[in-house]
Every structure is written in structure tokens, then in C-alpha cells.
Protein backbone atom coordinates (compact mmCIF):
# COMPACT_ATOMS: atom_id res chain seq x y z
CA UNK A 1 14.27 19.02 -36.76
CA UNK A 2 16.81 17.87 -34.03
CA UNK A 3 20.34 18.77 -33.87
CA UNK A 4 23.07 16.72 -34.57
CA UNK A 5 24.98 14.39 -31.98
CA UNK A 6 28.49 15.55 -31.68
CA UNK A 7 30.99 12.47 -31.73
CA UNK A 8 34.65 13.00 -30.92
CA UNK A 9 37.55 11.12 -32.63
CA UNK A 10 39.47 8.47 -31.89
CA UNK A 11 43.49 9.03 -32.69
CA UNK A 12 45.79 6.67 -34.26
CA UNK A 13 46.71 5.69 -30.84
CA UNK A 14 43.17 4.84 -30.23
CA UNK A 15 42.17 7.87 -28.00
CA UNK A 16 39.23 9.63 -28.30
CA UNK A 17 39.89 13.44 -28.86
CA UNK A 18 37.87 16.26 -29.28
CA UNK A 19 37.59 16.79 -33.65
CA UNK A 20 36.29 20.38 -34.13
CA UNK A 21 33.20 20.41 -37.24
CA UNK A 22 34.40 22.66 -39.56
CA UNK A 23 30.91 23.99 -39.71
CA UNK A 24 27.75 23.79 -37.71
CA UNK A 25 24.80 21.82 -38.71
CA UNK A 26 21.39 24.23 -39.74
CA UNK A 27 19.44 22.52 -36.46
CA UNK A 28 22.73 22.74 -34.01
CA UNK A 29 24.87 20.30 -32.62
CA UNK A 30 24.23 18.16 -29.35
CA UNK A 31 26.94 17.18 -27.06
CA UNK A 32 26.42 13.81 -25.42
CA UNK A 33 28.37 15.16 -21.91
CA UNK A 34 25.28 17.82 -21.48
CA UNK A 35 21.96 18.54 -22.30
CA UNK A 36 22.07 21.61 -24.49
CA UNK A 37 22.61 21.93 -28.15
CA UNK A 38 24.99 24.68 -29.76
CA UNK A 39 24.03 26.69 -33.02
CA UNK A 40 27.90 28.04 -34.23
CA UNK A 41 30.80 27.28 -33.86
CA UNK A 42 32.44 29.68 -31.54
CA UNK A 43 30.01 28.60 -28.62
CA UNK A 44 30.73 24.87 -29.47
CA UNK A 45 34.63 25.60 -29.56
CA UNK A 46 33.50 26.93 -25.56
CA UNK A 47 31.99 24.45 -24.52
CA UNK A 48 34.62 21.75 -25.06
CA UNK A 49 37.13 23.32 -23.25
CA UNK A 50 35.14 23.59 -20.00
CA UNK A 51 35.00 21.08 -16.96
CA UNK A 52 32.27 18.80 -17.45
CA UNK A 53 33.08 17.97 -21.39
CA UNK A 54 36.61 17.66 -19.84
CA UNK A 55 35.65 15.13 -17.69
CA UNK A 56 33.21 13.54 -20.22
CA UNK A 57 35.83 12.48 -22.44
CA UNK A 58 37.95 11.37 -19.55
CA UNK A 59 35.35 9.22 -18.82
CA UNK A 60 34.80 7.76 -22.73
CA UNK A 61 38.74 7.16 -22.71
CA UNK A 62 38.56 5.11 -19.23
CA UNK A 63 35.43 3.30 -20.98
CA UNK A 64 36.24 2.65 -24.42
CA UNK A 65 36.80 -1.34 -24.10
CA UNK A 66 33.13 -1.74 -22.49
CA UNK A 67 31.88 0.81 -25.40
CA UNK A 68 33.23 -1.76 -27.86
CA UNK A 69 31.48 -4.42 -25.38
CA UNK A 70 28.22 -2.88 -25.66
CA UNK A 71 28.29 -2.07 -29.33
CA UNK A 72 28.88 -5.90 -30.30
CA UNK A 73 25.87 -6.27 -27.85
CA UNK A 74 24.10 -3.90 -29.32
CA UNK A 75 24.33 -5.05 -32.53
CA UNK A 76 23.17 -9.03 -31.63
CA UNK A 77 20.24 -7.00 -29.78
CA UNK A 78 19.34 -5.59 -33.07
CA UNK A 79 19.63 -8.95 -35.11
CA UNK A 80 17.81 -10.92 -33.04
CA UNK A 81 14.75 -7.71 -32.96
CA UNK A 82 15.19 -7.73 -36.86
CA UNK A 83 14.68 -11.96 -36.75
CA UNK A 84 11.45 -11.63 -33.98
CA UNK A 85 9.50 -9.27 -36.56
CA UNK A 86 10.60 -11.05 -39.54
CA UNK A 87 8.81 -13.97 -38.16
CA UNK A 88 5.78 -11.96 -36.68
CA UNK A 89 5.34 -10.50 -40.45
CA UNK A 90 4.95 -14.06 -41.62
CA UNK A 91 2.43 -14.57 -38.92
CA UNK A 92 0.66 -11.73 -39.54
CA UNK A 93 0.75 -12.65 -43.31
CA UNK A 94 -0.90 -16.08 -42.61
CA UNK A 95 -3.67 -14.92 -40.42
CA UNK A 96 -4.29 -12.67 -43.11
CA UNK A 97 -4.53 -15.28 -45.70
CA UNK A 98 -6.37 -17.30 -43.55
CA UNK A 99 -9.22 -14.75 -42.92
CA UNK A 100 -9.46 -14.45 -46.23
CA UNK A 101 -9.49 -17.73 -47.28
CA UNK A 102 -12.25 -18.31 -44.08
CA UNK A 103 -14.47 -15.22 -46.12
């Protein structure tokens, strides 16, 4: 199994701010701001107050308007992928058909 993604929170004024798990997940937890995965709590707790996750969300709060950006972006990307196999199922389907009906 893989470890969990850590996402931060977003206050009510629309900041993103560290949100501590109460507990960690069985496989660990991943922090997007570096490559390494933490298995309790206490090391997690650690890691976000040093430097680079410092800077990390420094960087998501200077970014959030192009993160909404690229989610809307995202999510057309992923409409228009679930549309393309749609209609290559229906292809597929009536080749299919047509090999059979060709037998």
C-alpha cells in the first residue's frame, strides 16, 4: 500500500494552513513539499515546522488562484477523456458486432 497525501487547510479567510491528523494513517502520510513519507505523528508534527514545508506552503498561498485555474482545467481535461473513451467503447462495440455478424 502507499501512504496517504497530506493536504493542508484552507481558513475561513481562505489561507491554507497546516491542519494536524489527529492520527496517522497504517501506510504513513506523504507530504507534497518532499519526497518522504512519515509513519506517527510526532515526526510529522517535525517536519512541518521546518524550512522547506515552510516555504512550501508559502508557495501554495502565493498560488492558490492558478490552483483553482488548473483544477477547473483539470476537471474539463477529465470530461472530455471520459467523452473520447465513451465513444471508442461504442467503436469497439461495433467492430465487435460486426466480426461477428461477418462469422
Amino acid at each position: 500500500m502507499t501512504p496517504d497525501t497530506y493536504v493542508p487547510g484552507v481558513s475561513e479567510n481562505g489561507v491554507y494552513v497546516d491542519v494536524l491528523p489527529s492520527s496517522i494513517p497504517e501506510y504513513g502520510l506523504k507530504c507534497p513539499c518532499f519526497d518522504r513519507y512519515y509513519l506517527n505523528r510526532d515526526k510529522f508534527v517535525q517536519h512541518i515546522k521546518c524550512k522547506r514545508h515552510s516555504a512550501w506552503m508559502k508557495q501554495l498561498n502565493l498560488e492558490k488562484h492558478n490552483f483553482f485555474k488548473k483544477c477547473v482545467e483539470l476537471e474539463q481535461t477529465v470530461k472530455q477523456q471520459r467523452l473520447l473513451i465513451a465513444e471508442l467503447e461504442k467503436k469497439s462495440h461495433r467492430v465487435h458486432v460486426e466480426n461477428l455478424i461477418d462469422l
